[in-house]
C-alpha atoms as a PDB file:
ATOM      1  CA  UNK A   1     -90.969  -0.093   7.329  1.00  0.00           C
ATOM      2  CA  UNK A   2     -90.963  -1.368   4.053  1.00  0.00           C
ATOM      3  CA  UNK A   3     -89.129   0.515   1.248  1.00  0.00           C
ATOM      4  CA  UNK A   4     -91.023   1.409  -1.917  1.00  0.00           C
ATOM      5  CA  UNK A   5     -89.583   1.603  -5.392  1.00  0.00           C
ATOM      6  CA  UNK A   6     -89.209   5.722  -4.765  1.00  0.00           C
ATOM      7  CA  UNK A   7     -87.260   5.743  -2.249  1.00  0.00           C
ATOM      8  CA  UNK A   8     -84.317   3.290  -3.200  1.00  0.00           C
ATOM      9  CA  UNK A   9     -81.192   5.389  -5.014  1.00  0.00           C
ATOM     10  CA  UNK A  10     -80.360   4.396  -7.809  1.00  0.00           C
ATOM     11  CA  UNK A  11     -76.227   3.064  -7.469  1.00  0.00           C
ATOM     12  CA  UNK A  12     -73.215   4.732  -8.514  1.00  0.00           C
ATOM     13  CA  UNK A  13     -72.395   3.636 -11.463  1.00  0.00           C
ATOM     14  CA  UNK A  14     -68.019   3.151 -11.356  1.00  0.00           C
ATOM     15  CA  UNK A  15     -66.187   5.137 -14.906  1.00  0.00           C
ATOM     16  CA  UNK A  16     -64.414   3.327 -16.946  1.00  0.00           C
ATOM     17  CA  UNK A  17     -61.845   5.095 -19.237  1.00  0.00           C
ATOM     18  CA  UNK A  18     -62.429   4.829 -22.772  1.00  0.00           C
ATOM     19  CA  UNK A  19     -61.109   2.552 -25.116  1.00  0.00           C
ATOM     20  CA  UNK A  20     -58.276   5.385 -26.489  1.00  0.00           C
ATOM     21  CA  UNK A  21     -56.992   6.274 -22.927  1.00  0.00           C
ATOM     22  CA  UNK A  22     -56.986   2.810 -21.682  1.00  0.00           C
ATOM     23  CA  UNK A  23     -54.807   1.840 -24.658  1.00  0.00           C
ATOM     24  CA  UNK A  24     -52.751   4.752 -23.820  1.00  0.00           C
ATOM     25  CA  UNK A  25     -51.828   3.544 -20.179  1.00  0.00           C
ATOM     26  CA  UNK A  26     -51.297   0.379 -21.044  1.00  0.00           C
ATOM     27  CA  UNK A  27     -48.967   1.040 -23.822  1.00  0.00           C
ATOM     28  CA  UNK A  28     -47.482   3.527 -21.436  1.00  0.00           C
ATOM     29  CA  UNK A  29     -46.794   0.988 -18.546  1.00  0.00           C
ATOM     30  CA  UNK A  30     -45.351  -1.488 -20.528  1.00  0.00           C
ATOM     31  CA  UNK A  31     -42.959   0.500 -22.418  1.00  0.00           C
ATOM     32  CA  UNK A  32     -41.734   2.018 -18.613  1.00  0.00           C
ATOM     33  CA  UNK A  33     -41.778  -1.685 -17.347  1.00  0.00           C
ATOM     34  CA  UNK A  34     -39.235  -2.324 -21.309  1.00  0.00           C
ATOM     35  CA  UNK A  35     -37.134   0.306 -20.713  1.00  0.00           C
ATOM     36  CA  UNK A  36     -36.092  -1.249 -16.846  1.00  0.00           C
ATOM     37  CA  UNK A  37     -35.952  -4.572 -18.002  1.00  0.00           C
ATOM     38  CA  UNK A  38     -33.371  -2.997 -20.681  1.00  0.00           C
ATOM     39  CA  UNK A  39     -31.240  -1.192 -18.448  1.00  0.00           C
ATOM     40  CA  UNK A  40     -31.044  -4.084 -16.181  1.00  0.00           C
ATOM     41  CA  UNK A  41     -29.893  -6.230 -19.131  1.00  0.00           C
ATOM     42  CA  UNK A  42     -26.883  -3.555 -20.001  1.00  0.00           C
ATOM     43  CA  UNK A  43     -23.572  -4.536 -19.393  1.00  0.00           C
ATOM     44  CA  UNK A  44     -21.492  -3.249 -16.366  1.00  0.00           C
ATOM     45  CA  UNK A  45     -18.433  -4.707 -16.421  1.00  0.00           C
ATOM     46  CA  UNK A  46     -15.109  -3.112 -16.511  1.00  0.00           C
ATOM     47  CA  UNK A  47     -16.471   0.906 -16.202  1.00  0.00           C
ATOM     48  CA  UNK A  48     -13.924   3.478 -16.326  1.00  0.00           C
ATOM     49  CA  UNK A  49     -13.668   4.473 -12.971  1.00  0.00           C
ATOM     50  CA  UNK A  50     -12.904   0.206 -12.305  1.00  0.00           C
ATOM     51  CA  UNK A  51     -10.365   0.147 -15.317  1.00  0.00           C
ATOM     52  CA  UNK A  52      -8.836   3.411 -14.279  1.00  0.00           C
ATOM     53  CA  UNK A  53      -8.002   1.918 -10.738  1.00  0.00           C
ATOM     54  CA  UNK A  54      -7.267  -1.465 -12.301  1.00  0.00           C
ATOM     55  CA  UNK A  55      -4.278   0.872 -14.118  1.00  0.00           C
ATOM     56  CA  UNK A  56      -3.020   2.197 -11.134  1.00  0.00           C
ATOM     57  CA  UNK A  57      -2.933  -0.684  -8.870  1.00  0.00           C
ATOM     58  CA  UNK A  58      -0.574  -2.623 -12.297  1.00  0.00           C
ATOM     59  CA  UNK A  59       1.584   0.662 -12.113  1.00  0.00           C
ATOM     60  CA  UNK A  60       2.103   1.187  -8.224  1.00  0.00           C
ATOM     61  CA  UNK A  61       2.438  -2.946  -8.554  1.00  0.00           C
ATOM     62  CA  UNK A  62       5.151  -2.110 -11.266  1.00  0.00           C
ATOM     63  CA  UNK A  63       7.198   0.425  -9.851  1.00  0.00           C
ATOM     64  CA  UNK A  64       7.301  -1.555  -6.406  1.00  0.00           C
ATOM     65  CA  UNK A  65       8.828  -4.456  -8.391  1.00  0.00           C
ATOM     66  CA  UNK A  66      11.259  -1.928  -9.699  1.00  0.00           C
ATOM     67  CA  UNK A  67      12.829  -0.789  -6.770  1.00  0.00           C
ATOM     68  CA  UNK A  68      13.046  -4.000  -4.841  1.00  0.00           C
ATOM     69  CA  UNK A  69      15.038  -5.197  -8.218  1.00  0.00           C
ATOM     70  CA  UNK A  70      17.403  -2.093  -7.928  1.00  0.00           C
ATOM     71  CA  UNK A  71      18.039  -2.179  -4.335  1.00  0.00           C
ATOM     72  CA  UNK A  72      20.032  -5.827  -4.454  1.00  0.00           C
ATOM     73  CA  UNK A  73      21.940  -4.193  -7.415  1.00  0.00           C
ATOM     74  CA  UNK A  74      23.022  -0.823  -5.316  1.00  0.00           C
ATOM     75  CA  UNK A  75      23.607  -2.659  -2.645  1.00  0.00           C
ATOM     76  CA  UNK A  76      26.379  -4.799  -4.543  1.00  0.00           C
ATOM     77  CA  UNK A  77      27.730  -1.871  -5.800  1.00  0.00           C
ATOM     78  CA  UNK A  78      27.995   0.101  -2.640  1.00  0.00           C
ATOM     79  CA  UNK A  79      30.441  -3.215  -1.482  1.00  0.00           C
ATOM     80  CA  UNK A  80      32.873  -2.117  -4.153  1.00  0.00           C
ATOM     81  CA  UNK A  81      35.376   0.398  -2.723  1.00  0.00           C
ATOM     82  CA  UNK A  82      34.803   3.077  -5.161  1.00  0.00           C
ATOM     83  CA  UNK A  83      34.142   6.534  -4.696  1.00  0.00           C
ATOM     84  CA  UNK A  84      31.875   7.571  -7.378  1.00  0.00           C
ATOM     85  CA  UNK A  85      29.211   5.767  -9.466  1.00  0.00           C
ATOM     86  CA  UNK A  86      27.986   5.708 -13.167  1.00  0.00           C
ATOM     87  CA  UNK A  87      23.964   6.054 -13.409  1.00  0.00           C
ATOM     88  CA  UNK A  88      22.087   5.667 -16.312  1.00  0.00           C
ATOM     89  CA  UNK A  89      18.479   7.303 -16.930  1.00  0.00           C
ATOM     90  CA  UNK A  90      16.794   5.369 -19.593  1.00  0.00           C
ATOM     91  CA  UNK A  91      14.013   8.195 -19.732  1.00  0.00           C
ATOM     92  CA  UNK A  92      16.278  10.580 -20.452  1.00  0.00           C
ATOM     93  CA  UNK A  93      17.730   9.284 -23.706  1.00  0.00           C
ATOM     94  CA  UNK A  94      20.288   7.226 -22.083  1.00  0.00           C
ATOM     95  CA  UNK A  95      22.104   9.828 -19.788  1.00  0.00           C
ATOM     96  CA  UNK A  96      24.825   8.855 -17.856  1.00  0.00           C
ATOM     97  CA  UNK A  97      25.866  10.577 -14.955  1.00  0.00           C
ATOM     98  CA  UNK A  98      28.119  10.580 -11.934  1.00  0.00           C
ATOM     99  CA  UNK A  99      27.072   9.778  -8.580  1.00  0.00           C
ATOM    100  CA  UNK A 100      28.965  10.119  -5.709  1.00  0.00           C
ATOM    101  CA  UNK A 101      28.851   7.161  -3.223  1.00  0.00           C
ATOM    102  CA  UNK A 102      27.374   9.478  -0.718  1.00  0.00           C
ATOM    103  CA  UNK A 103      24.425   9.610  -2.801  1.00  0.00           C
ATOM    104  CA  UNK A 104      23.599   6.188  -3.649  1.00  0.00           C
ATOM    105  CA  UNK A 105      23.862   5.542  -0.267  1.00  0.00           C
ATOM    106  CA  UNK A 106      21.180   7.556   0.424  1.00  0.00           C
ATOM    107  CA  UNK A 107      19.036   6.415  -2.940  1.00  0.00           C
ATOM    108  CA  UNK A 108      19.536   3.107  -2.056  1.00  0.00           C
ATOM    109  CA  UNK A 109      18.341   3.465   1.448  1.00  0.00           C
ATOM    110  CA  UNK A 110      15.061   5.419   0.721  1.00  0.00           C
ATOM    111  CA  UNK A 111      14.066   2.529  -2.314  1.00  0.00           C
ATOM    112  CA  UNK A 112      14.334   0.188   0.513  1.00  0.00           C
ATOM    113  CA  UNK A 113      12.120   1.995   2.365  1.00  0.00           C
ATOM    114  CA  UNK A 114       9.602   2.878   0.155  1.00  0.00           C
ATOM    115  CA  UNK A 115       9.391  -1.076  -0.737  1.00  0.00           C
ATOM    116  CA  UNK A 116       8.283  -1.386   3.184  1.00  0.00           C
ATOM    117  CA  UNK A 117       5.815   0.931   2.522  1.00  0.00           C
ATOM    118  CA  UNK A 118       7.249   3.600   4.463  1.00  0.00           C
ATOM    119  CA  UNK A 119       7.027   7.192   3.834  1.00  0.00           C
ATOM    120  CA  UNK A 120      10.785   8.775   3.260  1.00  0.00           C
ATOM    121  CA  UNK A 121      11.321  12.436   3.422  1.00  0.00           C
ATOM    122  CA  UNK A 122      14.760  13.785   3.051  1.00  0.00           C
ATOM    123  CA  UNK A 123      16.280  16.180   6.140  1.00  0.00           C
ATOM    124  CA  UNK A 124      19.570  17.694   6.369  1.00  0.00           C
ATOM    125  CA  UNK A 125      21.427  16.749   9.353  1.00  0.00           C
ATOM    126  CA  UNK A 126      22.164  20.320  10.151  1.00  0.00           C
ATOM    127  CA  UNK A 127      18.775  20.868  10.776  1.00  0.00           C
ATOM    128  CA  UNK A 128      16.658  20.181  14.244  1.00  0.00           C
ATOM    129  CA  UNK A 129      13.273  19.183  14.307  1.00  0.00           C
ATOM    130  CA  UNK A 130      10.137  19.809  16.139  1.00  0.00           C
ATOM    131  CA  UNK A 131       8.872  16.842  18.487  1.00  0.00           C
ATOM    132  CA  UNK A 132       5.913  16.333  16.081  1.00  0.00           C
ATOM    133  CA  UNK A 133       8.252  16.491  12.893  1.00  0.00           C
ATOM    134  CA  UNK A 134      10.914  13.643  14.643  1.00  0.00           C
ATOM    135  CA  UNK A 135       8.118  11.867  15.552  1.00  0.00           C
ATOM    136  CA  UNK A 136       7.007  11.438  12.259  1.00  0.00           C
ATOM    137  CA  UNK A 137      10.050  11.157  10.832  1.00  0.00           C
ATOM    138  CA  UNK A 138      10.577   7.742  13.157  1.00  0.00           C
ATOM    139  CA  UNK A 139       7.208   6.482  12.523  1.00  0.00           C
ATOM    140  CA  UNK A 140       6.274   6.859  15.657  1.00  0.00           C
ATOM    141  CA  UNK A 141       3.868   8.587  18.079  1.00  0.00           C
ATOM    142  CA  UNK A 142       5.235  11.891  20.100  1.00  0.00           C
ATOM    143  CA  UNK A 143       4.482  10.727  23.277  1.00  0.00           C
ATOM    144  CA  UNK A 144       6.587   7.785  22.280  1.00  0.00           C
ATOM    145  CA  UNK A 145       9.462  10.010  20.992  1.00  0.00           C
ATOM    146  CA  UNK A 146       9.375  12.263  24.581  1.00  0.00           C
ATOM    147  CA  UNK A 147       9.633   9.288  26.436  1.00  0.00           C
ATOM    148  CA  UNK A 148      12.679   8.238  24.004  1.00  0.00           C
ATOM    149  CA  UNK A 149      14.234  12.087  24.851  1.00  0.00           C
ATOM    150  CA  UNK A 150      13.508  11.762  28.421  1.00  0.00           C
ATOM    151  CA  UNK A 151      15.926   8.255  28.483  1.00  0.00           C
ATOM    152  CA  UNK A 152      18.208  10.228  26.769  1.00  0.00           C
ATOM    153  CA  UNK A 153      18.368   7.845  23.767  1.00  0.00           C
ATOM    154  CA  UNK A 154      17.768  10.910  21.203  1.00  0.00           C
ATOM    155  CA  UNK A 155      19.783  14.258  21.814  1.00  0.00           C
ATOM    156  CA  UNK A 156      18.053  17.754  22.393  1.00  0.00           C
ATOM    157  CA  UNK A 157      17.649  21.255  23.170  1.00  0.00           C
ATOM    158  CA  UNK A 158      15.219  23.616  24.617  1.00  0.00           C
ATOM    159  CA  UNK A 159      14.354  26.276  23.099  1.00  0.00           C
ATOM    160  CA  UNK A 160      11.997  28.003  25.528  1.00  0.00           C
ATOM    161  CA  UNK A 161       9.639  25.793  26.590  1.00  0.00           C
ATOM    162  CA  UNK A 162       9.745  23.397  23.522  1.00  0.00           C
ATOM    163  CA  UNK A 163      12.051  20.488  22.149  1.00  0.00           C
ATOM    164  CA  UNK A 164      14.403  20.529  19.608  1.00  0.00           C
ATOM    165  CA  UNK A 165      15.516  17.129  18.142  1.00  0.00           C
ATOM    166  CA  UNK A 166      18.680  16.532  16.988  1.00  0.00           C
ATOM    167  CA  UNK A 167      18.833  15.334  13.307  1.00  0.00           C
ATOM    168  CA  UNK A 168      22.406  13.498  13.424  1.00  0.00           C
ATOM    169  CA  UNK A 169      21.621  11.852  16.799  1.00  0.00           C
ATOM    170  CA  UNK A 170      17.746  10.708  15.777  1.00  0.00           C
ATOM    171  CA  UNK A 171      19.281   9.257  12.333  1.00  0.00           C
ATOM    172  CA  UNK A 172      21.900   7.246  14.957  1.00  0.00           C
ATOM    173  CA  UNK A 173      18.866   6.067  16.750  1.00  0.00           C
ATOM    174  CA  UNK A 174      17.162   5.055  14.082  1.00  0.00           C
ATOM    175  CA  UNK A 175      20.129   3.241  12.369  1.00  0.00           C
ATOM    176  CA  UNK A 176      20.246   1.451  15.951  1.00  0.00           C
ATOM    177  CA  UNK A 177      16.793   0.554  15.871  1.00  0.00           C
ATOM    178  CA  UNK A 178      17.387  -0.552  12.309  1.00  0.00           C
ATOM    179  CA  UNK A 179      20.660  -2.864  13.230  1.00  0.00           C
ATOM    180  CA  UNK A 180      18.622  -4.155  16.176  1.00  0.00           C
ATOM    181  CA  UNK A 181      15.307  -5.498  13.905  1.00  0.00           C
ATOM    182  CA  UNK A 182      17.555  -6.907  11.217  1.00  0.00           C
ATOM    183  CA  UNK A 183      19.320  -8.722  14.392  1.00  0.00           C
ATOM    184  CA  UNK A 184      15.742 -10.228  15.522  1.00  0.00           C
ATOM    185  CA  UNK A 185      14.626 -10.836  11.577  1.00  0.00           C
ATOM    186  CA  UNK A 186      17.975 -13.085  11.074  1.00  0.00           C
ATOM    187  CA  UNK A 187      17.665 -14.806  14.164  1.00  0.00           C
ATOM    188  CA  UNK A 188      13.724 -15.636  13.399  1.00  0.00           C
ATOM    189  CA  UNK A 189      14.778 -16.593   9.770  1.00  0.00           C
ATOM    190  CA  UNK A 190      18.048 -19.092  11.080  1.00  0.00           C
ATOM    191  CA  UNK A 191      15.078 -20.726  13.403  1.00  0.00           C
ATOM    192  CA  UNK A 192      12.249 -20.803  10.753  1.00  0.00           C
ATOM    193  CA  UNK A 193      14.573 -22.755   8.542  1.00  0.00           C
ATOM    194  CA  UNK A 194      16.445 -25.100  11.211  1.00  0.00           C
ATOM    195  CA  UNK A 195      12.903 -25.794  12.591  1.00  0.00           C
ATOM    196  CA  UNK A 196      11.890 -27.140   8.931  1.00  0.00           C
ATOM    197  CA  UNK A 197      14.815 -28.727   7.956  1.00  0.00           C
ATOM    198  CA  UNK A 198      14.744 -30.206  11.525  1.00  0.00           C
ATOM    199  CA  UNK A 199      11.308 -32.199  10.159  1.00  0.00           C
ATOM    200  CA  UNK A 200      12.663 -33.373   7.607  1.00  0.00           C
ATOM    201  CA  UNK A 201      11.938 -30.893   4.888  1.00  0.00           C
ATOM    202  CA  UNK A 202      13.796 -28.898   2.548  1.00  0.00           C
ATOM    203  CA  UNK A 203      13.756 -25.105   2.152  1.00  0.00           C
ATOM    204  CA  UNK A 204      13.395 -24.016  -1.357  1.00  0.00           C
ATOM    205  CA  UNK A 205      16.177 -21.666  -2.872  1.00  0.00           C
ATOM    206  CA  UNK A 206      12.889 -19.354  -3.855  1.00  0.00           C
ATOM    207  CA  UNK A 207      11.766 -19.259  -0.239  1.00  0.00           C
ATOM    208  CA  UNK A 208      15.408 -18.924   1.089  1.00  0.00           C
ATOM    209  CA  UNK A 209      16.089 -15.762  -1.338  1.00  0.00           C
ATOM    210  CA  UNK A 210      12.789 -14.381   0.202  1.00  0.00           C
ATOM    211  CA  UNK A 211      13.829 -15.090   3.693  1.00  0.00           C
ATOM    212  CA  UNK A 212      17.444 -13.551   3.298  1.00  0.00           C
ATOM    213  CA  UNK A 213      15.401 -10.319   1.920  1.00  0.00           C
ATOM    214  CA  UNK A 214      13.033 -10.011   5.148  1.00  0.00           C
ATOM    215  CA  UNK A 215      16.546 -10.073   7.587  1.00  0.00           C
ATOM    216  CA  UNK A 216      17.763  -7.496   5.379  1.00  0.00           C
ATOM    217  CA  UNK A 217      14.672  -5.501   5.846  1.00  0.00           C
ATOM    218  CA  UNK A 218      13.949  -5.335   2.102  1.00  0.00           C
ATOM    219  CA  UNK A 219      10.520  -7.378   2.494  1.00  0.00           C
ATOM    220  CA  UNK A 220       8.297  -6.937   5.662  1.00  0.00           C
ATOM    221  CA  UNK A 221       6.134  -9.618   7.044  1.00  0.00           C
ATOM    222  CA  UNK A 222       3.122  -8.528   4.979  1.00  0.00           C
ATOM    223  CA  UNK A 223       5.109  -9.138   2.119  1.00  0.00           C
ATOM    224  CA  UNK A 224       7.175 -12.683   2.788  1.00  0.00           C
ATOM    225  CA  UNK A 225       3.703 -13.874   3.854  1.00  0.00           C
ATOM    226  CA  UNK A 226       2.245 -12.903   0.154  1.00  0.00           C
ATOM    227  CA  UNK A 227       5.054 -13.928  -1.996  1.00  0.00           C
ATOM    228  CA  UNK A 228       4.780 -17.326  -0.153  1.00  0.00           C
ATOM    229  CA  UNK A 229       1.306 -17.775  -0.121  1.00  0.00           C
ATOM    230  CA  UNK A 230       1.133 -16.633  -4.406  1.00  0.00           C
ATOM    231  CA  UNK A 231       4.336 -19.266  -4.982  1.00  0.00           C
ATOM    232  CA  UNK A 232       2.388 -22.435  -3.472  1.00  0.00           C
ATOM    233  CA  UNK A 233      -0.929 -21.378  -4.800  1.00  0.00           C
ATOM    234  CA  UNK A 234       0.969 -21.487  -8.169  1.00  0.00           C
ATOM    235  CA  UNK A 235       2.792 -25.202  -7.583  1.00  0.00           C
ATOM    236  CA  UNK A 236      -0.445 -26.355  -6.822  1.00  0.00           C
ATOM    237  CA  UNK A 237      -2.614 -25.543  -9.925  1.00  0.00           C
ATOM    238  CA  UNK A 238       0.637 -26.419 -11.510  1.00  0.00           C
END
């Protein structure tokens, strides 16, 4: 059926916006597209959450250098036969005090353990411990720690239907254990260094001061393996 001029509709016509508005959208647009493009552009480095951490890790790197320094130095003195020691506190406008050799003892054991990353918290010997308190105080799991009570290696008590550890006889254990690792460290360190002077090669005094330090427990393996690694990456951009 053929269509006459009548019936056809006329087509929708699509808007436009008007000059003004367009203008408006555009100008709109591009200054949102400006603004990204400018904050993409800003600088990032160093914020202060990244320089605040970069500040801790120099200080905890600082204060770890400290103590293995000082624990060489008590060491020596704790070979002298004397009774008491003179300490002096820098922070505390040069104060000088005495120490007795009891305590040193015990200051210069806990800076060698906080330089193996352990955690050290002081205990009376007159005091006995829980299973989960000896436990941590060895470093070591409790069902490790029962099974060291049930050998008999650690001395203890009931008390009801719980365990009371002995603080004098976990310290001996724990000196044993101590004794019996530097034993293993010195013999590894005699065969690391008459396996490579067996082939010909020569030990540096550097590497032989670090190796004396690991059987003495004052470096773990983390830390021989870092010190070694940073002192031939040196040499070689030397």
């Amino acid at each position: 059926m053929p269509v006459t001029h009548q019936d056809q509709k006329p087509a929708k016509q699509k808007k436009h916006p008007t000059g003004d508005s367009t203008t408006t959208v555009s100008s709109e647009i591009e200054t949102s597209r400006t603004r990204k493009k400018v904050q993409r552009k800003r600088p990032t480095e160093n914020p202060p959450a990244l320089r605040g951490t970069q500040a801790q890790r120099t200080r905890k790197e600082q204060r770890k250098r400290s103590v293995e320094e000082a624990v060489p130095c008590l060491r020596d003195a704790l070979t002298s036969s004397a009774e008491t020691f003179h300490i002096t506190v820098a922070e505390a406008n040069k104060v000088t005090m005495e120490v007795p050799r009891e305590a040193l003892a015990v200051l210069m054991e806990t800076m060698a353990l906080i330089t193996s990353g352990r955690t050290v918290e002081v205990i009376a010997k007159s005091v006995e411990l829980s299973t989960i308190q000896a436990a941590k105080t060895l470093g070591v799991s409790r069902p490790h720690l029962v099974k060291l009570l049930d050998k008999g290696l650690i001395e203890f008590r009931m008390v009801g239907t719980h365990r009371r550890v002995d603080v004098a006889s976990l310290e001996s254990y724990r000196r044993r254990e101590q004794n019996e690792q530097a034993r293993r460290r010195q013999a590894a360190v005699a065969s690391a260094i008459g396996s490579t002077e067996a082939e010909g090669l020569r030990v540096t005094a550097d590497t032989t001061a670090d190796l004396d330090a690991y059987a003495r427990g004052e470096l773990d393996a983390a830390a021989l393996r870092a010190r070694t690694l940073a002192r031939y990456t040196r040499k070689a951009a030397e």
